[in-house]
Structures are given as structure tokens and as C-alpha cells.
C-alpha atoms as a PDB file:
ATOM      1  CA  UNK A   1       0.000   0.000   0.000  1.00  0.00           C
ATOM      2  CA  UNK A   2       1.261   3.373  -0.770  1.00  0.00           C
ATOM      3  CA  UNK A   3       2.809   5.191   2.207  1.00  0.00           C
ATOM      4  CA  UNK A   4       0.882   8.427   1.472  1.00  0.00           C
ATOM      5  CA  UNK A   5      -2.243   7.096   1.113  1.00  0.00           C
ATOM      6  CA  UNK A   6      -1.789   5.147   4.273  1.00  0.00           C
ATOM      7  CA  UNK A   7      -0.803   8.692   6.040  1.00  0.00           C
ATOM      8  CA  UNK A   8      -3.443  10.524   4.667  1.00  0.00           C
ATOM      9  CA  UNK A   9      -5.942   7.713   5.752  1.00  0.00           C
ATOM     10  CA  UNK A  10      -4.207   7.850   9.359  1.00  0.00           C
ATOM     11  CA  UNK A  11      -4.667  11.483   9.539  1.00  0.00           C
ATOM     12  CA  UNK A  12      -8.340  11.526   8.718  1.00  0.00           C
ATOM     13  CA  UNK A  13      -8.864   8.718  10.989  1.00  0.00           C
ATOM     14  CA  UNK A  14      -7.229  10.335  13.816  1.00  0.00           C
ATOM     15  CA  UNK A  15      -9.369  14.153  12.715  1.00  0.00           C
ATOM     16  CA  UNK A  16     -12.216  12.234  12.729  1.00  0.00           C
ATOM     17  CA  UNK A  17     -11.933  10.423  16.055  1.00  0.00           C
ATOM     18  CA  UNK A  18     -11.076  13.695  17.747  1.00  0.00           C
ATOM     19  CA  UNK A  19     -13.905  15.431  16.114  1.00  0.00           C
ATOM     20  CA  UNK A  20     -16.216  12.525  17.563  1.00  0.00           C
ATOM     21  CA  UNK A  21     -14.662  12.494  20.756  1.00  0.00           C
ATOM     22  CA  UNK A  22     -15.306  16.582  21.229  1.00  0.00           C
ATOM     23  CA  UNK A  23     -18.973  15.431  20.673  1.00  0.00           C
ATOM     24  CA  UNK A  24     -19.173  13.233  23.507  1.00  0.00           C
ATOM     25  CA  UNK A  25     -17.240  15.203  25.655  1.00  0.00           C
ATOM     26  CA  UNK A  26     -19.832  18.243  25.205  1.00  0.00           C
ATOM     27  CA  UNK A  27     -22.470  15.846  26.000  1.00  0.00           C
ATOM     28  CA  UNK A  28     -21.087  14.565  28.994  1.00  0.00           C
ATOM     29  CA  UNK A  29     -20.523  17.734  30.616  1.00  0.00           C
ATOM     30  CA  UNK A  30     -22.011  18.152  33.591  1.00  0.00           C
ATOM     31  CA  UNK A  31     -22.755  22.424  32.750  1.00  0.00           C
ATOM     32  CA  UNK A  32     -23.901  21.454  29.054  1.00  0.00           C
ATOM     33  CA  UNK A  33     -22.571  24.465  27.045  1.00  0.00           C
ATOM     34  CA  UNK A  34     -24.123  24.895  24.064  1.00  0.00           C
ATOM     35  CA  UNK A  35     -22.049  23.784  21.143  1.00  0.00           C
ATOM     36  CA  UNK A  36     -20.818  26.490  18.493  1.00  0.00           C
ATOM     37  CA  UNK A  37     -21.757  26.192  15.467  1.00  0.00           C
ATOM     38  CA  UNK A  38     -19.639  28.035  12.629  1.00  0.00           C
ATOM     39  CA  UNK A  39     -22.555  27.476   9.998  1.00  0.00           C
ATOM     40  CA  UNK A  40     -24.931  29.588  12.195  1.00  0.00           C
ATOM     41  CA  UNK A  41     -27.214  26.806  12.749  1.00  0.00           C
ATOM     42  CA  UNK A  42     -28.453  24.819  16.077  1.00  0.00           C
ATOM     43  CA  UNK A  43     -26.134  21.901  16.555  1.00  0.00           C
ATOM     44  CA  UNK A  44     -27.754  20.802  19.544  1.00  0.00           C
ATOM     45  CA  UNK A  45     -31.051  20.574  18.168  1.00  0.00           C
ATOM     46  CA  UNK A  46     -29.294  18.333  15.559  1.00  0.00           C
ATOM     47  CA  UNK A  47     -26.979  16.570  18.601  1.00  0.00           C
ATOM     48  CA  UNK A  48     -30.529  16.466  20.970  1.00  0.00           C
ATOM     49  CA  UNK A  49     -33.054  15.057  18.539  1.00  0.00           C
ATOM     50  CA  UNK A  50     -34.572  11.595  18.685  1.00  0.00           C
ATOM     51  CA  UNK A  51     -32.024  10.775  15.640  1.00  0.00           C
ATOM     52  CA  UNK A  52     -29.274  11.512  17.907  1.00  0.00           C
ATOM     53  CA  UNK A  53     -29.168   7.502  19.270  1.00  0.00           C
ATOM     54  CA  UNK A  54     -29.134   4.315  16.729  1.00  0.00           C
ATOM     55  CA  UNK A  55     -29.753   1.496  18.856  1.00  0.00           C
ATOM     56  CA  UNK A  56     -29.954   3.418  22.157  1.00  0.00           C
ATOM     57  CA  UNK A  57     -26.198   4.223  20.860  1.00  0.00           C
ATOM     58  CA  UNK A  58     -25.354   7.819  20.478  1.00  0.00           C
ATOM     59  CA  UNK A  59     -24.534   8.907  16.870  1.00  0.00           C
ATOM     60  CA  UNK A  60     -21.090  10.231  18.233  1.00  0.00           C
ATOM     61  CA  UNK A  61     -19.952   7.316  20.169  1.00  0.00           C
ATOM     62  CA  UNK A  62     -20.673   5.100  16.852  1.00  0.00           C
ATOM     63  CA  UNK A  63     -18.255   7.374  15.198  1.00  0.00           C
ATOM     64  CA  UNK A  64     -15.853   7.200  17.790  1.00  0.00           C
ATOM     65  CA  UNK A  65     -15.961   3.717  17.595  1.00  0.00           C
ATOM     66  CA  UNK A  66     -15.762   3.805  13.738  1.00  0.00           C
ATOM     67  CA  UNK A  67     -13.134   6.100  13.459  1.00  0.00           C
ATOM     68  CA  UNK A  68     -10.892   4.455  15.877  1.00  0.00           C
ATOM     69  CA  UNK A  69     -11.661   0.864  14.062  1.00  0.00           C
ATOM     70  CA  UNK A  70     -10.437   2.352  11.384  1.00  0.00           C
ATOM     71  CA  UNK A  71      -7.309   3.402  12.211  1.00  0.00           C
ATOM     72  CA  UNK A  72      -6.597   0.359  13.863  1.00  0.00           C
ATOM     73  CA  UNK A  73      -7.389  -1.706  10.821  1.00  0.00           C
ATOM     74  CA  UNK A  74      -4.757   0.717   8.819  1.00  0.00           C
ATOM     75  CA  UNK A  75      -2.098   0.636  11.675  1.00  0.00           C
ATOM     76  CA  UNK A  76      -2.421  -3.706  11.622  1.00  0.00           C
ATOM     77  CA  UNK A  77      -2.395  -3.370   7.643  1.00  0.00           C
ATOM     78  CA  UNK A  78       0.888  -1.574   8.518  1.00  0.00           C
ATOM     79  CA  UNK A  79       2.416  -3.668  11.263  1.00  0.00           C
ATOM     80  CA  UNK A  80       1.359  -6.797   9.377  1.00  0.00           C
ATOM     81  CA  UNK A  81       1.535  -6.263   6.082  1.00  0.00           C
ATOM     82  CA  UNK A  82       1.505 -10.184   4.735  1.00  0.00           C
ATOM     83  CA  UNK A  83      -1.664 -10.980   7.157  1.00  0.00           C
ATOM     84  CA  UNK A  84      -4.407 -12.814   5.893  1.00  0.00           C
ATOM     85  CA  UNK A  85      -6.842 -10.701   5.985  1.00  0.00           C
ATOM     86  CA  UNK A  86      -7.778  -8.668   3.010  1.00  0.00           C
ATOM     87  CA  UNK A  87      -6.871  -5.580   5.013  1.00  0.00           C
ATOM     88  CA  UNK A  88      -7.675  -3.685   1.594  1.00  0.00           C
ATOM     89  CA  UNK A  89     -11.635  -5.118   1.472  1.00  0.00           C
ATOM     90  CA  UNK A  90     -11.726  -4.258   4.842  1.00  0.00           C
ATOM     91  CA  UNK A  91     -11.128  -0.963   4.803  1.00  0.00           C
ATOM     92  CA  UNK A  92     -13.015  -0.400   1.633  1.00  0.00           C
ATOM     93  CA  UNK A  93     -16.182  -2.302   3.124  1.00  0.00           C
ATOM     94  CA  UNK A  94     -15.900  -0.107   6.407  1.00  0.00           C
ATOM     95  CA  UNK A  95     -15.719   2.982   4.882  1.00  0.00           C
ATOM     96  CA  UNK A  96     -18.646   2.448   2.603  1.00  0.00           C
ATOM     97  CA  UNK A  97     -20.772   1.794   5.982  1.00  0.00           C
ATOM     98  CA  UNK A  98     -19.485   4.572   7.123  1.00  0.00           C
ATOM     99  CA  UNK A  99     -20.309   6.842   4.600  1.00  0.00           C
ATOM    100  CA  UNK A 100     -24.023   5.110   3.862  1.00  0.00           C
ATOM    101  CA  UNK A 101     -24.502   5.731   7.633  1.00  0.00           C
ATOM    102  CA  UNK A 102     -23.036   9.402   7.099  1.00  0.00           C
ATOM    103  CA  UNK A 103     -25.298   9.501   4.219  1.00  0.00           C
ATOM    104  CA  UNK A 104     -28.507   8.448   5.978  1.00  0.00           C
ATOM    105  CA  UNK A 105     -27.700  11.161   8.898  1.00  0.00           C
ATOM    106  CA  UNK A 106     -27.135  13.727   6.566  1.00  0.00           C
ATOM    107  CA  UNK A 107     -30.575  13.605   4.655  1.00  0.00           C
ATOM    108  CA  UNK A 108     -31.595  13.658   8.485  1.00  0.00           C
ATOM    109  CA  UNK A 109     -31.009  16.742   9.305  1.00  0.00           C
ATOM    110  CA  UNK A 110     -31.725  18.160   5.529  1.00  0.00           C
ATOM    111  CA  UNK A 111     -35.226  16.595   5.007  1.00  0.00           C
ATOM    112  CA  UNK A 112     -36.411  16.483   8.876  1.00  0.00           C
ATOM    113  CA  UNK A 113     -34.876  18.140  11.451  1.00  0.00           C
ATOM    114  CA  UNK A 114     -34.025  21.212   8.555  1.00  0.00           C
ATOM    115  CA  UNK A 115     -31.168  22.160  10.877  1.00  0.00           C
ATOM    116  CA  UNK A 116     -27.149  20.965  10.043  1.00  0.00           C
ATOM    117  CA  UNK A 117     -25.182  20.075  12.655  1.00  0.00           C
ATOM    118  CA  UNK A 118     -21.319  21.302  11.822  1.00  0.00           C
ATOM    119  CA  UNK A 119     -19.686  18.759  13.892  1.00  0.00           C
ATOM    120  CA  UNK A 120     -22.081  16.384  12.254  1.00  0.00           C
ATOM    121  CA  UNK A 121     -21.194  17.417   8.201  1.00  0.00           C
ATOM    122  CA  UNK A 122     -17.199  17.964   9.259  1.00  0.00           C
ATOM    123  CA  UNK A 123     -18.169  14.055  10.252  1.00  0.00           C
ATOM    124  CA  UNK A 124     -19.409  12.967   7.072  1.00  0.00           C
ATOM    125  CA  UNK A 125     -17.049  14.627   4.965  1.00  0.00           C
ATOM    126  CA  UNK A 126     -14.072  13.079   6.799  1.00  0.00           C
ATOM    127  CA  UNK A 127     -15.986   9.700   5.835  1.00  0.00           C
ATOM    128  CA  UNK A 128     -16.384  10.145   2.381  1.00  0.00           C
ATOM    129  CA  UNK A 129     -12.784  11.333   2.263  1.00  0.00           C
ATOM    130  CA  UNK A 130     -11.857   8.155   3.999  1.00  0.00           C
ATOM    131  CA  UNK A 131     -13.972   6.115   1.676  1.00  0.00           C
ATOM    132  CA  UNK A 132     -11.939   7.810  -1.575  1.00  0.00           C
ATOM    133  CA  UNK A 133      -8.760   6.504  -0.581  1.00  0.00           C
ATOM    134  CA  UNK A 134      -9.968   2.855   0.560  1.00  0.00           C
ATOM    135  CA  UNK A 135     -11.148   2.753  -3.266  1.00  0.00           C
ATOM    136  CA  UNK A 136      -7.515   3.786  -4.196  1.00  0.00           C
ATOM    137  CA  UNK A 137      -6.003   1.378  -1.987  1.00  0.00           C
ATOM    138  CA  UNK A 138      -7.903  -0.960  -2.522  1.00  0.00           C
ATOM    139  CA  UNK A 139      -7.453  -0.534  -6.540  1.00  0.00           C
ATOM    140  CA  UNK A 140      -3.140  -0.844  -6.021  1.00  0.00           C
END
């Protein structure tokens, strides 16, 4: 796999697991500050809404937990590089979850809550940014 495509995936992995993990943070606060939004729009009624939880999960905590899975499965790609696994399918098939689910939560907010969440579209774009270079490493 090529090295930069492997740091560039790293790097949005990493932006995008900090950028979930400032989401849950914000919600765990005790003093719940409201978030700030650059787009002049109401995060929280974006982050507060019934399609804030899949699953009785949180929508930020799944993307915590996807963001972090998939820099893991990049960093074992790296450490192991003759594994078994088809690291590249992997990483192609997570990504395109990722980004359906990004998808799905976008039209959300467009078609029914008619508010954007910032945190929520910086989210999804890291995703489909992700899911652009598991197509070209998956085509090397």
C-alpha cells in the first residue's frame, strides 16, 4: 500500500476520532454548554433530537468507535503487512458503511430536522474522504 495514502488515511482517521470524541465530551458535561456552530445553525437541536441515538447508541460514540476501528485496521495493515486478511476489502467495506450511515444522517437533518449540525457534516465529509482513498487502496 502506498505510504501516502496510508498517512493521509491515518490522519483523517485520527481528525475524525477527535472530532467525535469533542462530541461526547460536550455531552457529557455536567454544565452542558451549548455547542458552536460556525454554519450559524443549532447543533444541539441536531446533537438532541430523537435521531441523535441508533440502537440506544449515540450517533457520536458510533463514530468514535468507527473512526478508531479504522485506524486500527490501517495501523495492523501496517504492522502486518503479509496478514491474511484482506486488510484492503476491509477498509473499503468499512468505509462504505461509514459513509451510507453518514449519508442516511445527513438527509436527516436536511429533510427532517431542517437544521445541520457542523460537527455532524465535518463528520461525514471526513468519511467520504476516507472512503476515496480505501477505493484507491484498494485498486493498487
Amino acid at each position: 500500500m502506498s505510504t501516502h495514502l496510508n498517512a493521509a488515511f491515518i490522519v483523517l482517521s485520527i481528525g475524525g476520532l477527535v472530532n467525535a470524541c469533542y462530541l461526547v465530551y460536550k455531552h457529557q458535561q455536567k454544565n452542558k454548554s451549548k455547542l458552536i456552530c460556525p454554519l450559524n445553525h443549532d447543533c444541539s437541536k441536531v446533537t438532541e433530537s430523537k435521531w441523535s441515538k441508533i440502537f440506544f447508541i449515540r450517533n457520536e460514540v458510533l463514530g468514535a468507535i468507527f473512526f478508531l476501528s479504522m485506524l486500527i485496521i490501517m495501523l495492523y495493515s501496517i504492522i502486518t503487512p503479509n496478514s491474511l486478511i484482506n486488510i484492503k476489502l476491509l477498509l473499503l467495506v468499512g468505509a462504505l458503511i461509514g459513509l451510507l450511515f453518514s449519508i442516511f444522517l445527513i438527509l436527516i437533518q436536511k429533510f427532517i430536522l431542517k437544521d445541520y449540525c457542523f460537527y455532524c457534516i465535518i463528520s461525514a465529509f471526513i468519511t467520504f474522504l476516507l472512503f476515496l482513498i480505501s477505493i484507491l487502496i484498494y485498486i493498487q
